[in-house]
PDB file of N, CA and C in Angstrom:
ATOM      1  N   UNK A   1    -103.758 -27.406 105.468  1.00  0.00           N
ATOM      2  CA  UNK A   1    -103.697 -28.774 105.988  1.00  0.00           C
ATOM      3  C   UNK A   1    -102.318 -29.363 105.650  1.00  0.00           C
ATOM      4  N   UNK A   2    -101.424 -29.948 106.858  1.00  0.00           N
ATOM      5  CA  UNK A   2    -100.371 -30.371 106.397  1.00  0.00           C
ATOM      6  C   UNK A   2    -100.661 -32.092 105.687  1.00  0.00           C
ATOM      7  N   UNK A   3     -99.903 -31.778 104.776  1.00  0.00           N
ATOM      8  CA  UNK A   3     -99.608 -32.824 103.383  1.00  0.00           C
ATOM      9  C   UNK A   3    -100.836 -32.942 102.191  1.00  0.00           C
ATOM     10  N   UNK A   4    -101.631 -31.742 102.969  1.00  0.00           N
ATOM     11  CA  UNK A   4    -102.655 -31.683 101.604  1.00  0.00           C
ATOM     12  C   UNK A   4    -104.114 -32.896 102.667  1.00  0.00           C
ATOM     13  N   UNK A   5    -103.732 -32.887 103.668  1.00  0.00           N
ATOM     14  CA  UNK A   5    -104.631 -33.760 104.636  1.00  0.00           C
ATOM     15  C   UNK A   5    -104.777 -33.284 105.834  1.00  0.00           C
ATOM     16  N   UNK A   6    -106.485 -33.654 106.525  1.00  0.00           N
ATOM     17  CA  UNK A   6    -106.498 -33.416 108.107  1.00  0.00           C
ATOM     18  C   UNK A   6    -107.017 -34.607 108.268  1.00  0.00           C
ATOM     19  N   UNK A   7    -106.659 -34.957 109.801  1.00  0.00           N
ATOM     20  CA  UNK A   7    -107.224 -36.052 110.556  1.00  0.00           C
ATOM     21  C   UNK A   7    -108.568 -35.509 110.683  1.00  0.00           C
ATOM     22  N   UNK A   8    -108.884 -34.514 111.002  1.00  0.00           N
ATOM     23  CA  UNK A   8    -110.200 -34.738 111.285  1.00  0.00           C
ATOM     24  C   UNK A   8    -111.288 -35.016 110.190  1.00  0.00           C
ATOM     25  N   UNK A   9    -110.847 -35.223 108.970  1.00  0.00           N
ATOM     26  CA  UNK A   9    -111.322 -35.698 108.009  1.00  0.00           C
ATOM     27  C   UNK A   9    -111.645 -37.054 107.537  1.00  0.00           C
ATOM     28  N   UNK A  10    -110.726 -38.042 108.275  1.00  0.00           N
ATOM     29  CA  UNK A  10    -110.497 -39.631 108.350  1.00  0.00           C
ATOM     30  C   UNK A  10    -111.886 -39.909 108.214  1.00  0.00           C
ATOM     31  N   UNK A  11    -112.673 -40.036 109.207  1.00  0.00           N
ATOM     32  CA  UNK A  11    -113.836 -40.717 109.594  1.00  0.00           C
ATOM     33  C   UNK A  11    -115.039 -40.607 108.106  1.00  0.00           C
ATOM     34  N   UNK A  12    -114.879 -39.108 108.032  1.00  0.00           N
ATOM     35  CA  UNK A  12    -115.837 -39.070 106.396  1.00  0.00           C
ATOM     36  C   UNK A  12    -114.901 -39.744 105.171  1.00  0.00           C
ATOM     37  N   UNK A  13    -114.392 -39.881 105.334  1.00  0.00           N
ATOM     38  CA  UNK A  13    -113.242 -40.013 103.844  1.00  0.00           C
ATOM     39  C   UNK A  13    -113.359 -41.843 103.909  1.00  0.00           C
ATOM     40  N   UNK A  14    -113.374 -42.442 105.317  1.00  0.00           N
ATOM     41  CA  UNK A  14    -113.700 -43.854 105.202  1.00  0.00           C
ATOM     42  C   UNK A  14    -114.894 -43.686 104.837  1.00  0.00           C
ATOM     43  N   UNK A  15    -115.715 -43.649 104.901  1.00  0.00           N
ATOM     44  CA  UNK A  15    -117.057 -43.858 105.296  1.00  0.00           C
ATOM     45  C   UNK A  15    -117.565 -43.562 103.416  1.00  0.00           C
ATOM     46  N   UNK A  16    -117.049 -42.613 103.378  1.00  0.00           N
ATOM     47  CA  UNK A  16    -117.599 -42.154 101.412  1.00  0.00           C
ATOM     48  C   UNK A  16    -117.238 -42.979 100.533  1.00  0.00           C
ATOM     49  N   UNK A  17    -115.698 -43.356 100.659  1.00  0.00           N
ATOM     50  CA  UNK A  17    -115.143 -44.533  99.836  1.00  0.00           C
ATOM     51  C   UNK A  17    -116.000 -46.209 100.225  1.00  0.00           C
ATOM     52  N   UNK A  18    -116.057 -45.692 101.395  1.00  0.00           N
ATOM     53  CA  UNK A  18    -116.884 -47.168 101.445  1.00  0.00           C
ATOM     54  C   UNK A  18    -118.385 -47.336 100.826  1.00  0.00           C
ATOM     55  N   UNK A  19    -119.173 -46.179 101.163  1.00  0.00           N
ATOM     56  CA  UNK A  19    -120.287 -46.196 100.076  1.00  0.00           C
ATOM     57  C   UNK A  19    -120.234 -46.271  98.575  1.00  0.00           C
ATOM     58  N   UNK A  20    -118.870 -45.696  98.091  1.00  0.00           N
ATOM     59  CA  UNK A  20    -118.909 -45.507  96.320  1.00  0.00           C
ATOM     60  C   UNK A  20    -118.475 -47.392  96.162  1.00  0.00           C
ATOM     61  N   UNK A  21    -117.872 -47.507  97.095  1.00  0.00           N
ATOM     62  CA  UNK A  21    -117.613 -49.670  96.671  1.00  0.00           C
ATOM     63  C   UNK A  21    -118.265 -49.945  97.315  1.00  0.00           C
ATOM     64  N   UNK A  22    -119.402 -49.636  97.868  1.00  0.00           N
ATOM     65  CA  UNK A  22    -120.866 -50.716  98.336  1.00  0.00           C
ATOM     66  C   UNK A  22    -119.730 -51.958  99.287  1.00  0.00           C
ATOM     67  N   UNK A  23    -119.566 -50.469 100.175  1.00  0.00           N
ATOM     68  CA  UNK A  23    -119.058 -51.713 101.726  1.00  0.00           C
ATOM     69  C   UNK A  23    -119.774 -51.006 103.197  1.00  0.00           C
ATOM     70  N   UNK A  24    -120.251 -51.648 103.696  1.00  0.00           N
ATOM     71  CA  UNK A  24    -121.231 -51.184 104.992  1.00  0.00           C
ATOM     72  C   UNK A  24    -119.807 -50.564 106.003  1.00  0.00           C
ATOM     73  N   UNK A  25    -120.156 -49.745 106.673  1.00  0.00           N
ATOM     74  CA  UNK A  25    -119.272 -49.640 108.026  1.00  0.00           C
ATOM     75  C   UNK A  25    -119.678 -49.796 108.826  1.00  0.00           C
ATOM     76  N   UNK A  26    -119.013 -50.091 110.076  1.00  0.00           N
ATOM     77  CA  UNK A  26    -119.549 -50.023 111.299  1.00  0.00           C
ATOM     78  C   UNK A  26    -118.742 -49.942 112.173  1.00  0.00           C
ATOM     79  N   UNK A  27    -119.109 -49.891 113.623  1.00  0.00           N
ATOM     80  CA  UNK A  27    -117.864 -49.778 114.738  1.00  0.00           C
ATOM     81  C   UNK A  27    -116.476 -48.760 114.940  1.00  0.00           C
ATOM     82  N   UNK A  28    -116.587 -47.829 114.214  1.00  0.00           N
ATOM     83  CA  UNK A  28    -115.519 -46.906 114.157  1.00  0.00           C
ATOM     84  C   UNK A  28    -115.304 -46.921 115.629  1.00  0.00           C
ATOM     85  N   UNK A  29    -113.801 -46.999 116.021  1.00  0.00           N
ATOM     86  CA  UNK A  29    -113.531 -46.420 116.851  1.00  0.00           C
ATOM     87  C   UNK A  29    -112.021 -45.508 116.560  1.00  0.00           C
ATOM     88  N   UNK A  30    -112.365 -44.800 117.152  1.00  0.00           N
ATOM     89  CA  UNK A  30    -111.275 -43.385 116.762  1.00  0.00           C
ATOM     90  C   UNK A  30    -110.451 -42.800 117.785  1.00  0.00           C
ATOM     91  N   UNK A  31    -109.562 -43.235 118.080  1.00  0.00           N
ATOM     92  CA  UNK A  31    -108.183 -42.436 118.949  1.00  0.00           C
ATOM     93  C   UNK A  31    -107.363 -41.026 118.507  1.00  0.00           C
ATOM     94  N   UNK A  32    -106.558 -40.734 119.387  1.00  0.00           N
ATOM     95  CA  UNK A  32    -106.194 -39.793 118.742  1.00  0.00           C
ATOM     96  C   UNK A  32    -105.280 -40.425 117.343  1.00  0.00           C
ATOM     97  N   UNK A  33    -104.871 -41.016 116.932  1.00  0.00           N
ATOM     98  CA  UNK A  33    -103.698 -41.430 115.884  1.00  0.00           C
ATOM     99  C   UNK A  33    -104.218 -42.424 115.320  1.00  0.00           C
ATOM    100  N   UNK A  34    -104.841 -42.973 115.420  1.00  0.00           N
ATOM    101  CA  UNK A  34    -105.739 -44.608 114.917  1.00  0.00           C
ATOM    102  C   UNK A  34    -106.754 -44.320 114.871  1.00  0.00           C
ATOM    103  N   UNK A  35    -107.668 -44.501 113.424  1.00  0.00           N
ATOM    104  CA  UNK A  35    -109.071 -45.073 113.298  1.00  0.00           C
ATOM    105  C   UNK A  35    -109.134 -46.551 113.078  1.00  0.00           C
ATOM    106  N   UNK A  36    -110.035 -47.197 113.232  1.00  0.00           N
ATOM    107  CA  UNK A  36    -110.408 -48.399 113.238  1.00  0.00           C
ATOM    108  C   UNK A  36    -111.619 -49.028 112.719  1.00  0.00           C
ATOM    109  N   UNK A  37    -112.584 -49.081 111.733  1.00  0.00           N
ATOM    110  CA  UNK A  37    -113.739 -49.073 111.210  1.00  0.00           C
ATOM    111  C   UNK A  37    -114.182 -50.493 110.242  1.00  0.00           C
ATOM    112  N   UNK A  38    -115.078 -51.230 111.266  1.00  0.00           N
ATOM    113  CA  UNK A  38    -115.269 -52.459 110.611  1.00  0.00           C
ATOM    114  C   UNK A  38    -115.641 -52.135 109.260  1.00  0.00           C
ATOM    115  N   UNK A  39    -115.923 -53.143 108.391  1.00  0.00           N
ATOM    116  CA  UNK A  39    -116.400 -53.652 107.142  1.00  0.00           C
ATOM    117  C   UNK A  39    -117.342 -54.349 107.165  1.00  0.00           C
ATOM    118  N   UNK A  40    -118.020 -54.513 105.966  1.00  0.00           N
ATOM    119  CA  UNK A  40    -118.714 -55.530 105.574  1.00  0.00           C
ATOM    120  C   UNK A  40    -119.132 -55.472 103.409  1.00  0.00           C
ATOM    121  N   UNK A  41    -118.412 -56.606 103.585  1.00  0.00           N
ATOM    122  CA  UNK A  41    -118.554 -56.860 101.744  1.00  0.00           C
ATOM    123  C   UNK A  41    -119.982 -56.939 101.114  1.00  0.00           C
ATOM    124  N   UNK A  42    -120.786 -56.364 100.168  1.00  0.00           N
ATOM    125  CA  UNK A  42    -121.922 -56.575  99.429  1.00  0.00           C
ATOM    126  C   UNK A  42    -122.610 -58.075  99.986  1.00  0.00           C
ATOM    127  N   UNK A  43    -121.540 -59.161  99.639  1.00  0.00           N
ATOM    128  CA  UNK A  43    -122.058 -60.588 100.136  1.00  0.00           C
ATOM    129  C   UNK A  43    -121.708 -61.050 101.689  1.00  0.00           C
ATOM    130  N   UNK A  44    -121.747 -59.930 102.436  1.00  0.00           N
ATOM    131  CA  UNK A  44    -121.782 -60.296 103.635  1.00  0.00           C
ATOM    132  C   UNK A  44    -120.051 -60.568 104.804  1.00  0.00           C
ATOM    133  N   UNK A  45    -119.524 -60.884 103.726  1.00  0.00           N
ATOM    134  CA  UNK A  45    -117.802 -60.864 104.277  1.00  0.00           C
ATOM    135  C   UNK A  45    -117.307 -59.749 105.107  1.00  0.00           C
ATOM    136  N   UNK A  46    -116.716 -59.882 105.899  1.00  0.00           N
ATOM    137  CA  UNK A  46    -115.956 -58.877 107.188  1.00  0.00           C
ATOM    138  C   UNK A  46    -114.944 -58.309 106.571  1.00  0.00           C
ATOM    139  N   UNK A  47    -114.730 -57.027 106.853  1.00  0.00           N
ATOM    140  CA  UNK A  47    -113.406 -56.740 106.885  1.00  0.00           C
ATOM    141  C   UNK A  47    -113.314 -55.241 107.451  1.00  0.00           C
ATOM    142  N   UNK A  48    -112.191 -54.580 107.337  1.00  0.00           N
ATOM    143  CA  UNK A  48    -111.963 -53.608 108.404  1.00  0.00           C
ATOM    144  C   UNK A  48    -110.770 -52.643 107.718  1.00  0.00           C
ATOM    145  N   UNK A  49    -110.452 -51.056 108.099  1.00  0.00           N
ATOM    146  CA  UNK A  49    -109.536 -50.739 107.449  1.00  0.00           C
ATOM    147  C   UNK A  49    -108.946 -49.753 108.897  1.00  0.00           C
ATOM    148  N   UNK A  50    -108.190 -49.672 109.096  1.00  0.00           N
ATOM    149  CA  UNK A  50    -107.419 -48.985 110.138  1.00  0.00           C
ATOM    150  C   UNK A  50    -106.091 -47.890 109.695  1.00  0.00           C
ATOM    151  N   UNK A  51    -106.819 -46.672 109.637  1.00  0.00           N
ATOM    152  CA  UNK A  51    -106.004 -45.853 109.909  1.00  0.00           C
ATOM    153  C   UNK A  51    -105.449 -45.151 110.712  1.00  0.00           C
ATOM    154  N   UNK A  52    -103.581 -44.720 110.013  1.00  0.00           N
ATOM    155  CA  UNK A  52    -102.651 -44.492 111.615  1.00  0.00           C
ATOM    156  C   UNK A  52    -102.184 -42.796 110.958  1.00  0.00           C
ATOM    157  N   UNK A  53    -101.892 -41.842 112.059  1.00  0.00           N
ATOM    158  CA  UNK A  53    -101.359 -41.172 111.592  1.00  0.00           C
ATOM    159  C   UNK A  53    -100.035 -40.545 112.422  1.00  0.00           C
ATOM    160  N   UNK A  54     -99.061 -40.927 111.428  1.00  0.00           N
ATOM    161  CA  UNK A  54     -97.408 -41.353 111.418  1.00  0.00           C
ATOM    162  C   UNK A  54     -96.901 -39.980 112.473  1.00  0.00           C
ATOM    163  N   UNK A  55     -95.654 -40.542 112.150  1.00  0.00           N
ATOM    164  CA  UNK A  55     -95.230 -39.384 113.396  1.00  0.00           C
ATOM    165  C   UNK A  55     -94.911 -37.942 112.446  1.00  0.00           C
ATOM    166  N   UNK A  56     -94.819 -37.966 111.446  1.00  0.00           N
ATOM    167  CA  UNK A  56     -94.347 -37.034 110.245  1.00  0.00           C
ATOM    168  C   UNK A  56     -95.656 -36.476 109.921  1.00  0.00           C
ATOM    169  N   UNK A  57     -96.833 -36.899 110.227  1.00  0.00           N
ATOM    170  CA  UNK A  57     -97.860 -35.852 110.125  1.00  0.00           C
ATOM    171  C   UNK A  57     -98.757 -36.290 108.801  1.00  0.00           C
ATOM    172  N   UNK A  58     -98.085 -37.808 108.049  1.00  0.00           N
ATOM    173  CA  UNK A  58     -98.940 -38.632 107.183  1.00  0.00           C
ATOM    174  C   UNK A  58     -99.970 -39.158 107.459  1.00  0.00           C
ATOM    175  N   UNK A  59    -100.407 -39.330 106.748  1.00  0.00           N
ATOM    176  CA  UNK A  59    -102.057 -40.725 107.246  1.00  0.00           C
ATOM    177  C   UNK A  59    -102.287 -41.473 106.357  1.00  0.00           C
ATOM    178  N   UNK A  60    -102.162 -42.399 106.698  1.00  0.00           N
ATOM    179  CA  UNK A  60    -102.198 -43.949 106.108  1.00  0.00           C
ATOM    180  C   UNK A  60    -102.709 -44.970 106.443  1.00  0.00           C
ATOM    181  N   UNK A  61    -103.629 -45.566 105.586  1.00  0.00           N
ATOM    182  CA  UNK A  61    -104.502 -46.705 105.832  1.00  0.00           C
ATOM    183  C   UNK A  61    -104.133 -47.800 105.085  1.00  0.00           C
ATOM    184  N   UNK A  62    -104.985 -48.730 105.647  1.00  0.00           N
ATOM    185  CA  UNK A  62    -104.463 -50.278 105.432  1.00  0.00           C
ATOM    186  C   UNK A  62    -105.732 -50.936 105.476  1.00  0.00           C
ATOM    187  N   UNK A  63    -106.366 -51.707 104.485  1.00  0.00           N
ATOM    188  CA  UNK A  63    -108.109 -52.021 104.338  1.00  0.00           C
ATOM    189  C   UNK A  63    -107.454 -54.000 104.592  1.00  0.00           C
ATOM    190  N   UNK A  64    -108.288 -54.188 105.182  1.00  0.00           N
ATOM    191  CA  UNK A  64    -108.473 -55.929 105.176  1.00  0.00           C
ATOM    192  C   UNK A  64    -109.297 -56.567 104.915  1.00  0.00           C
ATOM    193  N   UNK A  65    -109.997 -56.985 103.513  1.00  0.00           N
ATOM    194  CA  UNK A  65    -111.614 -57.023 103.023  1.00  0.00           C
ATOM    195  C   UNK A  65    -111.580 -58.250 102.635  1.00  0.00           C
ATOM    196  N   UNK A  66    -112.565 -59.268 103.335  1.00  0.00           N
ATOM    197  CA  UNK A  66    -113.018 -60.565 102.656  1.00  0.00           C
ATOM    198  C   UNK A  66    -112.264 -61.722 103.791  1.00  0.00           C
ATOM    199  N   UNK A  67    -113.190 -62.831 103.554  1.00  0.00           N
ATOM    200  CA  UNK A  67    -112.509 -63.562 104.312  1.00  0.00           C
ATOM    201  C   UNK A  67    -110.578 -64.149 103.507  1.00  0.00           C
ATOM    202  N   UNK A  68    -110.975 -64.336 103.051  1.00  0.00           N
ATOM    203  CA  UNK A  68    -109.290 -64.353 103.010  1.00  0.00           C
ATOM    204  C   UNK A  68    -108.273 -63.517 101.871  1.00  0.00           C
ATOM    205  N   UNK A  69    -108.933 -61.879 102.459  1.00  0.00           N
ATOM    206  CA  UNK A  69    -107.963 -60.833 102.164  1.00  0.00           C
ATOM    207  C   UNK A  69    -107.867 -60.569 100.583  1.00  0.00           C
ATOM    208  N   UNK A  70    -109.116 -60.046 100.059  1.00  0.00           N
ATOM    209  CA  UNK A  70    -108.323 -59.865  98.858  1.00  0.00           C
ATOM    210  C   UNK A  70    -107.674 -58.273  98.148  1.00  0.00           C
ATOM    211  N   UNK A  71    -106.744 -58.536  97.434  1.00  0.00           N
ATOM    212  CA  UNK A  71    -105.633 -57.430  97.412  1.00  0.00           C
ATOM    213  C   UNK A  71    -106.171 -56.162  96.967  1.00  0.00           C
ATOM    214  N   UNK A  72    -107.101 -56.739  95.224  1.00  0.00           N
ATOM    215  CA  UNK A  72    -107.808 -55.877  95.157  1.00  0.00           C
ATOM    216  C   UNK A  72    -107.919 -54.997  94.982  1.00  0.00           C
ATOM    217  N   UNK A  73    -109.375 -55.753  96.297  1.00  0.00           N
ATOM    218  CA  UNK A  73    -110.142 -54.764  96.974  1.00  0.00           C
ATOM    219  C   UNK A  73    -109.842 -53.668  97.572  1.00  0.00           C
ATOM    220  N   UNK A  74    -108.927 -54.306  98.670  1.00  0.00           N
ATOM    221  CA  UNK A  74    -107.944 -53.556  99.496  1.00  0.00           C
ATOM    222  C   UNK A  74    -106.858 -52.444  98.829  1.00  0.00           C
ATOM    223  N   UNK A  75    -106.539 -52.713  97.490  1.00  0.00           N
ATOM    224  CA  UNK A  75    -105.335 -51.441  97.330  1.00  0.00           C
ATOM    225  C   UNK A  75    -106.378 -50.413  96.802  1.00  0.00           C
ATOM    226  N   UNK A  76    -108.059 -50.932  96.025  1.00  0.00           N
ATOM    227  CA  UNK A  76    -108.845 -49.720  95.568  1.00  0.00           C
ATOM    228  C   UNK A  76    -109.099 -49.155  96.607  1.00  0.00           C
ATOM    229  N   UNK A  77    -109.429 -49.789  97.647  1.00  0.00           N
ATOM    230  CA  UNK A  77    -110.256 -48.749  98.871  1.00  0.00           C
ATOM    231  C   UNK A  77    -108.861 -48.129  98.975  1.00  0.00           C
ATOM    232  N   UNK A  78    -107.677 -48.218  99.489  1.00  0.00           N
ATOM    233  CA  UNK A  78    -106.802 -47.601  99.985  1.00  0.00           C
ATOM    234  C   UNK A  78    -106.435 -46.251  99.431  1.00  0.00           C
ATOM    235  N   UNK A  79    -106.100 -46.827  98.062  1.00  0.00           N
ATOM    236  CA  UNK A  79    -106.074 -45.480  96.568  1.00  0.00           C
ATOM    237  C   UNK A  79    -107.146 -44.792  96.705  1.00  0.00           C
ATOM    238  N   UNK A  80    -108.212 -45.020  97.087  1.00  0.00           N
ATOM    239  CA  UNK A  80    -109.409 -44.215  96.502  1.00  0.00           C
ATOM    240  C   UNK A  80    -109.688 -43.307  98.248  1.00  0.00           C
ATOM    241  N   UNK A  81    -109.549 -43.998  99.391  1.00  0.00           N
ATOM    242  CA  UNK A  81    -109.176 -43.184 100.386  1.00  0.00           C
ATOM    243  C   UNK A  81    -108.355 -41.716 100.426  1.00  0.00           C
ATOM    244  N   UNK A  82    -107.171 -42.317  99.601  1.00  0.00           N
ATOM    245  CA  UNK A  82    -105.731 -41.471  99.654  1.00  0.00           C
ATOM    246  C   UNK A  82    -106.625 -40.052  98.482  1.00  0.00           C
ATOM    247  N   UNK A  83    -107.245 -40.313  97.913  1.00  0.00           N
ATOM    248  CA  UNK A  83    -107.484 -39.217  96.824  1.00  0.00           C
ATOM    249  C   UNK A  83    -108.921 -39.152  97.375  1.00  0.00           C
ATOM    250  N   UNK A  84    -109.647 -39.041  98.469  1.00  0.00           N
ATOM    251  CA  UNK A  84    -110.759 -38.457  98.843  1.00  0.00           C
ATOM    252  C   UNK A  84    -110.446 -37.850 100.102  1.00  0.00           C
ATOM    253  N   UNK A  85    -109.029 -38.284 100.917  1.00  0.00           N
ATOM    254  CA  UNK A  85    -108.432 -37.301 101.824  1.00  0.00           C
ATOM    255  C   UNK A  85    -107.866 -35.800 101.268  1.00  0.00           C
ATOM    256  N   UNK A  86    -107.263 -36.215 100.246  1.00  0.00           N
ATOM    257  CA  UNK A  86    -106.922 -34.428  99.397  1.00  0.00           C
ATOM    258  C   UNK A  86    -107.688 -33.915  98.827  1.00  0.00           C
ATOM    259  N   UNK A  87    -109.222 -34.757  98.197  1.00  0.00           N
ATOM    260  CA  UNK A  87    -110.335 -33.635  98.156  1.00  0.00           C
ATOM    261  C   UNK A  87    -110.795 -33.210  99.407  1.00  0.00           C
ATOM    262  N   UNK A  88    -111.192 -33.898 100.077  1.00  0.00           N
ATOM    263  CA  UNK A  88    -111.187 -33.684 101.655  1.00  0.00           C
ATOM    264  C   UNK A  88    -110.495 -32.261 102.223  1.00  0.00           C
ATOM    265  N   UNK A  89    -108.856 -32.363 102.024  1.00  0.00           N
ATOM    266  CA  UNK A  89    -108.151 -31.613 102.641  1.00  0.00           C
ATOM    267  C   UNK A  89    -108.329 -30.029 101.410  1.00  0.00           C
ATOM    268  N   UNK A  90    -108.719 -30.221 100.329  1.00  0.00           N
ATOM    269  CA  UNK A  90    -108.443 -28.928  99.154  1.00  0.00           C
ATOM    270  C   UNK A  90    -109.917 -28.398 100.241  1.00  0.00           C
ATOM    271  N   UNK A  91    -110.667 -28.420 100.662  1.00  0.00           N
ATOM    272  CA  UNK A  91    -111.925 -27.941 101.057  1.00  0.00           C
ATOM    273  C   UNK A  91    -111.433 -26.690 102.427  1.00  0.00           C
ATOM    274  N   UNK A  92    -111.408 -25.792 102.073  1.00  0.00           N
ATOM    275  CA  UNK A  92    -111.382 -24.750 103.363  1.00  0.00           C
ATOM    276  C   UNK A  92    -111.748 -25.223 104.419  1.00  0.00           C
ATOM    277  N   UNK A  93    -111.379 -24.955 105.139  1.00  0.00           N
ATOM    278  CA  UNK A  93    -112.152 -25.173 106.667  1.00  0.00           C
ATOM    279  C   UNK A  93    -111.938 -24.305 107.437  1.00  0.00           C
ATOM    280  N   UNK A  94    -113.011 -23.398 108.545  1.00  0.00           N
ATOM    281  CA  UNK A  94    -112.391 -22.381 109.538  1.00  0.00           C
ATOM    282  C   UNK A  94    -111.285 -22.881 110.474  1.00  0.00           C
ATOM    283  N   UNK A  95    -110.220 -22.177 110.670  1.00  0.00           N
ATOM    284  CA  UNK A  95    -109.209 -22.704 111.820  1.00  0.00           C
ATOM    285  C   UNK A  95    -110.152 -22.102 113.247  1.00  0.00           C
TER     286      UNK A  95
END
């Protein structure tokens, strides 16, 4: 996997981090280069995290949690994304 990551991994790797911080998902929508996957906070608050993947073959997300954004939240989900994409990616997969 180049950088120790696959895209096709995105969708579980949101979705796990969001269960270990007790945040609901919903609405994924998934392009080729962009995921997009609502939120929802324990107490009900919106938020959403959208990942892009760069022209260099990175993937990088960006979480927007709570009504008015807190940081956080947002840099744990992000960190904790980034290190469940390289367990993610250490996992064999058939080519």
């Amino acid at each position: 996997a180049e950088h120790g990551v696959r895209w096709s991994d995105v969708e579980t790797a949101v979705r796990n981090v969001a269960d270990e911080q007790f945040l609901g998902v919903y609405g994924v929508d998934s392009k080729p280069d962009v995921l997009t996957a609502g939120l929802q906070t324990e107490d009900g608050q919106p938020g959403s995290v959208t990942v892009r993947r760069q022209a260099d073959g990175r993937i990088v997300a960006h979480a927007d949690i709570g009504i008015f954004s807190n940081f956080t939240k947002e840099q744990a989900f992000e960190s904790a994304f980034d290190a469940e994409m390289r367990r993610l990616g250490a996992i064999p997969r058939p080519q």
